[in-house]
Protein backbone atom coordinates (compact mmCIF):
# COMPACT_ATOMS: atom_id res chain seq x y z
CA UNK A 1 156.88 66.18 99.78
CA UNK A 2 160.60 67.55 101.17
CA UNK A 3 160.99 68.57 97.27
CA UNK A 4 157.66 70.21 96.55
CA UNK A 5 157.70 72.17 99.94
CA UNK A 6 160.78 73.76 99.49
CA UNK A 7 159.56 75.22 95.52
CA UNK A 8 157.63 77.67 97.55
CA UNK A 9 160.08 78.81 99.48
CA UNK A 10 162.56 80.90 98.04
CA UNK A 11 159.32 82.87 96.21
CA UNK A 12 158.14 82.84 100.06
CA UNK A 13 161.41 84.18 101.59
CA UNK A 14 161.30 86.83 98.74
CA UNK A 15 157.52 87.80 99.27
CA UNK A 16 157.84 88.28 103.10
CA UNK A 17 161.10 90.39 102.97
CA UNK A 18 159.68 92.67 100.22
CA UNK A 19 156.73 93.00 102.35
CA UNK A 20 157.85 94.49 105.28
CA UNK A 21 160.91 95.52 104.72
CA UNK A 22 160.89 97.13 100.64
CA UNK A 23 159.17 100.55 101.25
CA UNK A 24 161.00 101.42 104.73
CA UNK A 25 164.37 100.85 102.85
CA UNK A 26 162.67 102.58 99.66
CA UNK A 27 161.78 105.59 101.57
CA UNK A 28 165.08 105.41 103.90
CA UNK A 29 168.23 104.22 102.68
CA UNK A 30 167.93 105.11 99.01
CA UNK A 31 166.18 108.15 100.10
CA UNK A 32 163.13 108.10 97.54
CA UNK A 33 160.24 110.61 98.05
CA UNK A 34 156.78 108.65 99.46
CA UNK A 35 154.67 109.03 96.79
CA UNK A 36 157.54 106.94 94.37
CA UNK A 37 158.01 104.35 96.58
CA UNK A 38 154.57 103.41 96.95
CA UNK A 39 154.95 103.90 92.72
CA UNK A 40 157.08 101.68 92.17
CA UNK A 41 155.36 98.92 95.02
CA UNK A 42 152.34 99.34 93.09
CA UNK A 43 154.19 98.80 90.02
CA UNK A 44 155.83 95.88 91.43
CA UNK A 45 152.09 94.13 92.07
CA UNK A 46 150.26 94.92 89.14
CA UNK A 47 153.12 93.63 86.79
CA UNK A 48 153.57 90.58 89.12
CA UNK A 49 149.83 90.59 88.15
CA UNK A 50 149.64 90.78 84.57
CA UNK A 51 152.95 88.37 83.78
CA UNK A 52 150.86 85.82 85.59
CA UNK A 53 148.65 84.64 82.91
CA UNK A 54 150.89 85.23 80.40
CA UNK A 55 153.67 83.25 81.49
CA UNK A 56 151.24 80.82 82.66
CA UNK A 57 150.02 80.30 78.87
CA UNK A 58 153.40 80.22 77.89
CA UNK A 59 154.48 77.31 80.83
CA UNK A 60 151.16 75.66 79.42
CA UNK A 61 152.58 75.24 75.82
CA UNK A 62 156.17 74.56 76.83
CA UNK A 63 157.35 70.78 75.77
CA UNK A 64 160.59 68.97 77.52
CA UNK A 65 160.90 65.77 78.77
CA UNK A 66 160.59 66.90 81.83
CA UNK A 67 157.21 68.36 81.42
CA UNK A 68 156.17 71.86 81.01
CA UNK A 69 156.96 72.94 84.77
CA UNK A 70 160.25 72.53 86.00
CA UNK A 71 162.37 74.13 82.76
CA UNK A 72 160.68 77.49 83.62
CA UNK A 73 161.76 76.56 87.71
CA UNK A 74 165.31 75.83 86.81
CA UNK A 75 165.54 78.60 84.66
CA UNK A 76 164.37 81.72 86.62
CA UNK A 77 166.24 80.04 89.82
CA UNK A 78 169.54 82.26 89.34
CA UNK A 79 167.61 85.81 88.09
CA UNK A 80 165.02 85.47 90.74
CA UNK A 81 168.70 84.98 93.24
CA UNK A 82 170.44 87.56 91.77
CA UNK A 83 167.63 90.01 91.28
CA UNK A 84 166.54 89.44 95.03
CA UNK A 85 170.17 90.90 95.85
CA UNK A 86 170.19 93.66 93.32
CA UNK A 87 166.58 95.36 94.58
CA UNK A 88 168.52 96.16 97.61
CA UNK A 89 171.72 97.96 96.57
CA UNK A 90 171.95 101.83 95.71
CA UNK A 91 173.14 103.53 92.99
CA UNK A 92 174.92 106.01 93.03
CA UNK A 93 173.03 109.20 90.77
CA UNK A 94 170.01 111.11 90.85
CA UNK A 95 166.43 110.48 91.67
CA UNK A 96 165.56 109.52 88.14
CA UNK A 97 168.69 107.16 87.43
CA UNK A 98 167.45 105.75 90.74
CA UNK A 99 163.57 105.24 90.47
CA UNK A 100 164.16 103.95 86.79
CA UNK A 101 167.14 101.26 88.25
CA UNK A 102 164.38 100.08 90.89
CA UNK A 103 161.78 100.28 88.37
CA UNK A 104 163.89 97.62 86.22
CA UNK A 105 164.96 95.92 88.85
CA UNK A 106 161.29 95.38 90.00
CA UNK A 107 160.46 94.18 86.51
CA UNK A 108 162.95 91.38 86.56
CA UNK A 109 162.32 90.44 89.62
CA UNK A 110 158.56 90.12 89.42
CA UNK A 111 159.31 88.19 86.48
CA UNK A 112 161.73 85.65 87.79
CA UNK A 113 159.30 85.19 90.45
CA UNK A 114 156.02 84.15 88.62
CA UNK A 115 158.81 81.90 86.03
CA UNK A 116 159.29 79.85 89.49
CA UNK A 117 156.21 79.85 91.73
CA UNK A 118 153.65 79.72 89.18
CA UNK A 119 154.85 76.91 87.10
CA UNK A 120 155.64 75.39 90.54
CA UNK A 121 151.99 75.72 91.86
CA UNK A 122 150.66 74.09 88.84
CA UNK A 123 152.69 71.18 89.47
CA UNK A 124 150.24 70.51 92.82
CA UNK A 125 147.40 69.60 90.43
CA UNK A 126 149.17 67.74 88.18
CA UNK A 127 151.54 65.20 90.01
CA UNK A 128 148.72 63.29 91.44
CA UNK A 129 145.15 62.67 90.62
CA UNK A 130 144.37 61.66 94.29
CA UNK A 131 142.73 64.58 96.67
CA UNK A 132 144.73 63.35 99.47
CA UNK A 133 147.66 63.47 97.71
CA UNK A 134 147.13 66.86 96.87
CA UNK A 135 146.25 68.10 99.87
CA UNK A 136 149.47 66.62 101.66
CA UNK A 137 151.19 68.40 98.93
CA UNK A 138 149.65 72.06 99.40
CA UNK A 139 150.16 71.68 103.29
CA UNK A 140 153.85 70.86 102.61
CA UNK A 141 153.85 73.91 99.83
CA UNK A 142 152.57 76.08 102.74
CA UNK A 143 154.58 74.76 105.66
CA UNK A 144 157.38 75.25 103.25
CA UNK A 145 156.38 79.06 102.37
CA UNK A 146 155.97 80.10 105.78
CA UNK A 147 159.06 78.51 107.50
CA UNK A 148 161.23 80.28 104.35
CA UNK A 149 159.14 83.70 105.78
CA UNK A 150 160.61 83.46 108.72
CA UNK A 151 164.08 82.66 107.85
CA UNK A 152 163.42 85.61 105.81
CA UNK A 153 162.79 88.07 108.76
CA UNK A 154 165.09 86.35 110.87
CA UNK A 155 167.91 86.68 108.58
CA UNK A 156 166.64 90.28 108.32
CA UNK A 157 166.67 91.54 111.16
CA UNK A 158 170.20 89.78 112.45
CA UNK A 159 171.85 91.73 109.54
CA UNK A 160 169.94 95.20 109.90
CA UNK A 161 169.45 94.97 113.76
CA UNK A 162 173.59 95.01 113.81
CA UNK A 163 174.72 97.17 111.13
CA UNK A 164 172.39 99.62 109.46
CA UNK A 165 174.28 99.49 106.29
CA UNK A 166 173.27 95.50 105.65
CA UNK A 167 170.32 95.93 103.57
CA UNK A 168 172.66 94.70 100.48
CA UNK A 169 174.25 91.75 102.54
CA UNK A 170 170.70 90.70 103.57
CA UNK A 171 169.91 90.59 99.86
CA UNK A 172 172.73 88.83 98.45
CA UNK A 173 172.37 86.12 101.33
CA UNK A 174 168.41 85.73 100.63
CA UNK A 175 169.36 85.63 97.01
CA UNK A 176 171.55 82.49 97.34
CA UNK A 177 169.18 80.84 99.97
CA UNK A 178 166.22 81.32 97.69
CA UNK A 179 167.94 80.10 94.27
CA UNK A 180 169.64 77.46 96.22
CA UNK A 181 166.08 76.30 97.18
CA UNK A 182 164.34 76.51 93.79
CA UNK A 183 167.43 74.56 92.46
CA UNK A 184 167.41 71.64 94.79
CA UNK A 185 163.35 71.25 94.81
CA UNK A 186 163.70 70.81 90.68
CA UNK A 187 166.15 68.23 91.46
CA UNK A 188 164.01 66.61 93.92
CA UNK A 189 160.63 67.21 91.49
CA UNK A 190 162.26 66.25 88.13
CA UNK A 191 161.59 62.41 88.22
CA UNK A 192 157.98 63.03 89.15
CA UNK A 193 157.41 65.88 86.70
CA UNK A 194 158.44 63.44 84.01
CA UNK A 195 155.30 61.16 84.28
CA UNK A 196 153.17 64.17 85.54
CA UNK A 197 149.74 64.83 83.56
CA UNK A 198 150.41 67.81 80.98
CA UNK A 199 148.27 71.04 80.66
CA UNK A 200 144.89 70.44 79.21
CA UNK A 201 145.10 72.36 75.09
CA UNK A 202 141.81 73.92 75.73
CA UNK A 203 141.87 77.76 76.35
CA UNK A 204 139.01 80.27 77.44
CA UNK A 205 138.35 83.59 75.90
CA UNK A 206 138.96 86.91 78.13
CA UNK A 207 135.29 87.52 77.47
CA UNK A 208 133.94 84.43 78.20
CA UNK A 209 135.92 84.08 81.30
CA UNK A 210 134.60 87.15 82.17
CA UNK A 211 131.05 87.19 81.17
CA UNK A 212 130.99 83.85 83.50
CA UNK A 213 132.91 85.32 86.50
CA UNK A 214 130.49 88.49 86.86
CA UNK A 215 127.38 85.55 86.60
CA UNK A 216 128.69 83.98 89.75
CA UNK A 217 127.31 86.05 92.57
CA UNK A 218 129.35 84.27 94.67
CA UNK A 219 132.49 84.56 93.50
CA UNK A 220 132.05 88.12 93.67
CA UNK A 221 131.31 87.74 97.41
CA UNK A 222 134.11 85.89 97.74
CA UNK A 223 136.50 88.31 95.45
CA UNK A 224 135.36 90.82 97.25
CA UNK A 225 136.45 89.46 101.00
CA UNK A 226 139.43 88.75 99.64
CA UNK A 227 140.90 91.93 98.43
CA UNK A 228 139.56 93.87 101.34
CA UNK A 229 140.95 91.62 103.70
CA UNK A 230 144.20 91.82 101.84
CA UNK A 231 144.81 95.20 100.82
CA UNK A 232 144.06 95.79 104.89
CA UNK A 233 146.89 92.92 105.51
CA UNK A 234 149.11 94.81 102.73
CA UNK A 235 148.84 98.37 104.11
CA UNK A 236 149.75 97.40 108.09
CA UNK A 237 152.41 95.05 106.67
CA UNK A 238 153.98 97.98 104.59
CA UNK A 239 153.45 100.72 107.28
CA UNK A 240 154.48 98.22 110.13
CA UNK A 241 158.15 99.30 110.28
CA UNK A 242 157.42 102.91 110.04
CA UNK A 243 154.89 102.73 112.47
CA UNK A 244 157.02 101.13 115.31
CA UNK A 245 160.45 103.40 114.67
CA UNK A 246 158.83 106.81 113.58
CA UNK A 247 156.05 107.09 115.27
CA UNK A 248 156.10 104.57 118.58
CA UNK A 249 159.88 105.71 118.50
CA UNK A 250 161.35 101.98 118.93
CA UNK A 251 165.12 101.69 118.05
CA UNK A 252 165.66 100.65 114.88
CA UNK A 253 167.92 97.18 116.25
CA UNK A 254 164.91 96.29 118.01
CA UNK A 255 162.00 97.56 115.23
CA UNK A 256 163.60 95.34 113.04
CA UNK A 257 162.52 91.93 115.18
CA UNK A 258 159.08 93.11 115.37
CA UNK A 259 157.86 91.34 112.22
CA UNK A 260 158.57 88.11 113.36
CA UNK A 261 156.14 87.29 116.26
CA UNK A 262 153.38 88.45 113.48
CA UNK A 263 154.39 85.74 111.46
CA UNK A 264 154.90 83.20 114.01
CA UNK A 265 151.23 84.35 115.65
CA UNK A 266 149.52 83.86 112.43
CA UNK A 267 151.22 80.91 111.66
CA UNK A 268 149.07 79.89 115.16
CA UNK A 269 146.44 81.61 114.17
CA UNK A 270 145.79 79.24 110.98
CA UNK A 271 145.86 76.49 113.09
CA UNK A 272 142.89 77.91 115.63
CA UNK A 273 140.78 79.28 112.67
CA UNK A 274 141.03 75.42 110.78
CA UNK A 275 140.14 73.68 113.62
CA UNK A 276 137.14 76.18 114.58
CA UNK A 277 136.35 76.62 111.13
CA UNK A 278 135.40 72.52 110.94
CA UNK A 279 133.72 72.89 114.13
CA UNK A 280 131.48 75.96 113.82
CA UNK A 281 131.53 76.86 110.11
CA UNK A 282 133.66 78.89 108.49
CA UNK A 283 131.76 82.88 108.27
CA UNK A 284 131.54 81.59 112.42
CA UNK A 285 135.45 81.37 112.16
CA UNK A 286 135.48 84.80 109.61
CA UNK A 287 133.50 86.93 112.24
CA UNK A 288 135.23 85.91 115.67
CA UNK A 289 139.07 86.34 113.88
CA UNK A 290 137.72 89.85 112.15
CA UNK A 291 136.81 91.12 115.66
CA UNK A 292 140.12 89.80 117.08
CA UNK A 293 141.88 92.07 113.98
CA UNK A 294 139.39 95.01 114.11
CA UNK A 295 139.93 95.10 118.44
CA UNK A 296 143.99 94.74 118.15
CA UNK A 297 144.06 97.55 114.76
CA UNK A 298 142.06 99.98 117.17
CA UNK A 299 144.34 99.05 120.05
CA UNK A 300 147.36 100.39 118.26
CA UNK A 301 145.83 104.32 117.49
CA UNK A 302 146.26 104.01 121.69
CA UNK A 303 149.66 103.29 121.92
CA UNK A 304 151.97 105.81 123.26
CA UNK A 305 155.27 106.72 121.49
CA UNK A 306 158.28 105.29 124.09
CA UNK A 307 160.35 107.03 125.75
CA UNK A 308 164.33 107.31 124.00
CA UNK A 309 166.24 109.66 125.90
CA UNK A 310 168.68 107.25 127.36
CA UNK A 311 171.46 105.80 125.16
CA UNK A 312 170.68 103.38 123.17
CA UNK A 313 171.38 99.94 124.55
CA UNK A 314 169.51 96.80 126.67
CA UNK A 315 168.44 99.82 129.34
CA UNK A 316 166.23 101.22 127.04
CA UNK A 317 163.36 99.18 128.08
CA UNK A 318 163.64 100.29 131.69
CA UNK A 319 163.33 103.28 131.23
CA UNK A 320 159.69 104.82 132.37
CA UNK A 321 157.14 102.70 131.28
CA UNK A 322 158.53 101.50 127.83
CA UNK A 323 158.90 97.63 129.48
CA UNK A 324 155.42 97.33 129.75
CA UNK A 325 154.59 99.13 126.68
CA UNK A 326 157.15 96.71 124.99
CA UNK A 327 154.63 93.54 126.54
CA UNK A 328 151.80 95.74 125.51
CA UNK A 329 153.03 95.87 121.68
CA UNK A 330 153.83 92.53 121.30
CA UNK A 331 150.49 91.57 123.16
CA UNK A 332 148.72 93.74 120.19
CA UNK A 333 150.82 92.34 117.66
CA UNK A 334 149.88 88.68 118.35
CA UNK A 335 146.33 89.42 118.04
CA UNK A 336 146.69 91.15 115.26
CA UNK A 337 148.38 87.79 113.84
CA UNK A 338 145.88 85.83 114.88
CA UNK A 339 143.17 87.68 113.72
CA UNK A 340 144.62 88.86 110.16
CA UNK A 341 145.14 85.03 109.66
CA UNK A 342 141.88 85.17 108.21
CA UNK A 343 142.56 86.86 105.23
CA UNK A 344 144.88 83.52 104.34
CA UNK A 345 142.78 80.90 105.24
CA UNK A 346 138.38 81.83 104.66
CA UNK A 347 138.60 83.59 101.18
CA UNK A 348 140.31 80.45 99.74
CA UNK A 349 138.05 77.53 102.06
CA UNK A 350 134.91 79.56 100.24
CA UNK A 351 136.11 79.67 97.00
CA UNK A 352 135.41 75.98 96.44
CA UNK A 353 132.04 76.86 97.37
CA UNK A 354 131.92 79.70 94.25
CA UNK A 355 133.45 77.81 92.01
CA UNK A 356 130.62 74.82 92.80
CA UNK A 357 127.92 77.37 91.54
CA UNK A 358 129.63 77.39 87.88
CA UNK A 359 128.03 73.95 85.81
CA UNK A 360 131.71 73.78 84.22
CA UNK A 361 133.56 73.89 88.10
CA UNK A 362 136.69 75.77 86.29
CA UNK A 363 138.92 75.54 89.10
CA UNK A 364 141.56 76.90 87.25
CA UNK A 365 140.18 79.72 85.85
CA UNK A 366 138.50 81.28 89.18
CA UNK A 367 141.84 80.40 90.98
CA UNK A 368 143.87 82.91 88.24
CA UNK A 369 141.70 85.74 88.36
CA UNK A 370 141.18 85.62 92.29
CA UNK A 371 144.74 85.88 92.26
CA UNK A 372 144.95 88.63 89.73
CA UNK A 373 142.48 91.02 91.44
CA UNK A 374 143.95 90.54 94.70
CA UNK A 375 147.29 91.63 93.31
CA UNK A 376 145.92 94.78 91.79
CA UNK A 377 144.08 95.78 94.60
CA UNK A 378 147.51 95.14 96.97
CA UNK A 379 149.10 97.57 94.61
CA UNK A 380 146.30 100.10 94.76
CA UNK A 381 146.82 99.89 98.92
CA UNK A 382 150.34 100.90 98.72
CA UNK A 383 150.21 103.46 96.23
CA UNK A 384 147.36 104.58 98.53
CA UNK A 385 149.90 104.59 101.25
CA UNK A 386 152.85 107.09 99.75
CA UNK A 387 150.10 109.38 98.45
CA UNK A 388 148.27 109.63 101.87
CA UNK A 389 152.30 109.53 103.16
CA UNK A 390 153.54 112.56 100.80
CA UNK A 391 150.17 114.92 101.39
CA UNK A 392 150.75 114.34 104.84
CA UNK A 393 154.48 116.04 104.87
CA UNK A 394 156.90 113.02 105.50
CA UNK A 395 160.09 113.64 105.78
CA UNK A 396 162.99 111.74 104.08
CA UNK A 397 166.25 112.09 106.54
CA UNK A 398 169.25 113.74 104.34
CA UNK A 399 171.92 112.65 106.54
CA UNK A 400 170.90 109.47 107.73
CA UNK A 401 170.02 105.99 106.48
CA UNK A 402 167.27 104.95 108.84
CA UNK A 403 164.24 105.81 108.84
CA UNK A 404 163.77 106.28 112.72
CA UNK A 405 166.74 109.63 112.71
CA UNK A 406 163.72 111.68 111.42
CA UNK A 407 160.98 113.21 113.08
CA UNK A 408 158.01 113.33 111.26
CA UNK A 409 155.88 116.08 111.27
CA UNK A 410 152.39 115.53 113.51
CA UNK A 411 150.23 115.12 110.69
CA UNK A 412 152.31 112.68 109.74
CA UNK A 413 152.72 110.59 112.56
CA UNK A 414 148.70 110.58 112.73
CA UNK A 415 148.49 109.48 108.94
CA UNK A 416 150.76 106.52 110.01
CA UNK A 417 148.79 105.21 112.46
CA UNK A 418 145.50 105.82 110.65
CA UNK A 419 147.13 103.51 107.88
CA UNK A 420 147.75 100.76 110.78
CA UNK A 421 144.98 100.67 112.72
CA UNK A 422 141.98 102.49 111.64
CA UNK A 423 141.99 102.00 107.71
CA UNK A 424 142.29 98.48 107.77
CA UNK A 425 139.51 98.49 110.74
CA UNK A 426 137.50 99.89 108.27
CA UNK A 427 138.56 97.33 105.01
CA UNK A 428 137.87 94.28 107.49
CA UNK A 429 134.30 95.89 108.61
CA UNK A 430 133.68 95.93 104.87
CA UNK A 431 134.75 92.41 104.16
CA UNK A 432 132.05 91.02 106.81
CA UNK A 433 129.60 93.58 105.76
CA UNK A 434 129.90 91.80 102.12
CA UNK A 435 129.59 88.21 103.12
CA UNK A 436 126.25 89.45 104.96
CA UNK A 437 123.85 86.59 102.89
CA UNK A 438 126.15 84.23 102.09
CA UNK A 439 124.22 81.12 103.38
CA UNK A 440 127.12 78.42 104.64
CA UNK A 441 123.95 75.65 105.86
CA UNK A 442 122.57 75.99 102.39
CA UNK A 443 125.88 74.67 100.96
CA UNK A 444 126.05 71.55 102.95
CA UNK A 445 122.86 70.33 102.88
């Protein structure tokens, strides 16, 4: 279990760093316009989306003696390290020799990232036969994911929180951590993935899988909740940094903690929403944590920028009122936490459901194209982002390296929190409003 939790966490480490922290440094230290950044991040999602099935079928067919799984693992280990490092350095050029080095570099690193966590998520299905067994495995997979998150942010914002120049230091330590962790889990995997059950020979047609997806009304419900809940997680997650230093006016050394009591918050909040979910049914659990989200988006468009005139230091948060707007923020945060925990835990509880109303129960197939169309639709969000960020006049800063030593026109600053708190308001409101008739009682009678 030790072995198989830690195969999702250098993918996890890498997934939660890029998240928050790839378009602030995108748009601040390597000084790229908006509108590229969110380019390239949409770039970044739909190839991660399209290598998936592809490098699935080619894991599939793959023969060793120690199955099909862990060669891919052990081989992408060391790209997917040193490509974690290398998305964060600057070169040295112009704005094309730059967007076409990240563009590369995004390629690569995509692609060292499905070699490892697809192959490795696979493995969950075919190590055991027994339920329980695979359920302890997936919780492990999961604990596994979100502890590497964390150490993500936390190494994160120790680097960048002291020096402003770290962003390449951060990368080349999350690049050993994360290889170093994909290496020892093969180790620890290898004797089981030897006497594992191999891929089933049997492929699908694209139009068959399709013509049987688009028959299941509810997996189209359930498609549907999903990528509106998580191109709303997406866009605050990628706008979360900006929003706190350019608009709320937060010190970068203390911005760059802010992501962390979001993760540990919805962490909790997949705990409340499991347990209520058992107890009341899960649309119960859906509508109570979408209000929660909805109430704690709207609650940041009220938020007041603080105040920065002193020198920067510990006194900063006694100066006016910014100690209690400091409580206030991380008050907001948590709910938001708590409530966007949602998006991780209903779609995927009701897609057992959707997958019951198809008379072959192809888990695998619904499984790959849930994930596929929520990756396009996360890149879609962020392009969304530097477009509505570009028309809206941002500003890059042309002698600094942060992005809170600019200030952004007002247009700008209202854009930003629109993208926070009342677009994803609106992309949760949607999600409930299509999982209107979806009858839980009928389903467990």
């Amino acid at each position: 279990m030790v072995s198989y939790g830690l195969g999702d966490a250098g993918t996890g480490l890498a997934a939660t760093q890029l998240g928050f922290y790839l378009f602030p440094f995108f748009i601040g230290y390597a000084g790229l316009p908006a509108l590229i950044a969110g380019s390239i991040l949409m770039l970044i999602k739909i190839w991660d989306a399209i290598n998936d099935p592809f490098i699935g079928w080619l894991s599939d067919k793959t023969k060793t003696k120690w199955g099909p799984r862990i060669p891919w693992m052990i081989t992408a280990a060391i790209p997917l390290g040193l490509s974690l490092a290398a998305i964060w350095w600057v070169p040295s050029g112009s704005l094309l020799e730059k967007t076409t080095y990240y563009v590369l570099i995004s390629i690569i690193l995509m692609t060292a990232y499905t070699s490892v966590n697809l192959p490795f998520a696979a493995l969950s299905t075919e190590l055991s036969k027994d339920i329980a067994v695979r359920t302890r495995l997936n919780a492990a997979r999961f604990t596994g994911s979100i502890l590497a998150g964390l150490s993500g942010l936390i190494i994160a914002a120790n680097i960048l929180s002291k020096n402003e120049f770290g962003y390449f230091s951060m990368g080349k330590l999350s690049g050993i951590v994360a290889a170093l962790a994909t290496l020892i889990s093969c180790w620890g995997l290898a004797p089981f993935a030897k006497k594992a059950r191999r891929p089933s020979k049997r492929s699908i047609p694209i139009k068959a899988q399709l013509k049987r997806i688009f028959n299941n009304k509810r997996f189209i419900k359930v498609i549907t909740l999903y990528l509106l809940l998580w191109c709303a997680l997406q866009l605050m997650q990628t706008v979360s940094l900006i929003y706190v230093e350019q608009v709320l006016q937060i010190p970068s050394q203390y911005a760059k903690w802010i992501p962390i009591p979001f993760q540990l918050s919805a962490l909790l909040g997949l705990q409340i929403w499991s347990f209520f979910s058992n107890k009341f049914g899960r649309i119960s659990a859906l509508h109570y944590g979408a209000f929660i989200w909805i109430f704690s988006c709207l609650l940041t468009l009220t938020i007041p920028s603080f105040k920065t005139s002193t020198e920067l230091g510990p006194l900063f948060f006694y100066e006016g009122n910014n100690l209690f707007l400091f409580i206030f923020l991380m008050f907001v945060i948590c709910l938001i936490g708590i409530g966007a925990s949602t998006a991780y835990l209903i779609p995927w509880s009701l897609l057992p459901d959707a997958i019951d109303e198809d008379p072959e129960k192809s888990a695998g197939l619904y499984t790959a194209w849930m994930v596929l169309i929520q990756k396009i639709g996360i890149g879609i969000s962020v392009q969304v982002l530097g477009v509505l960020l570009s028309l809206s006049g941002y500003k890059i800063g042309k002698t600094c390296i942060d992005i809170d030593c600019v200030q952004q026109p007002e247009l700008t600053q209202i854009t930003i929190r629109l993208c926070i708190g009342l677009i994803p308001s609106i992309l949760v409101i949607l999600g409930l409003l299509s999982m209107k008739k979806w009858d839980e009682k009928a389903l467990t009678n």
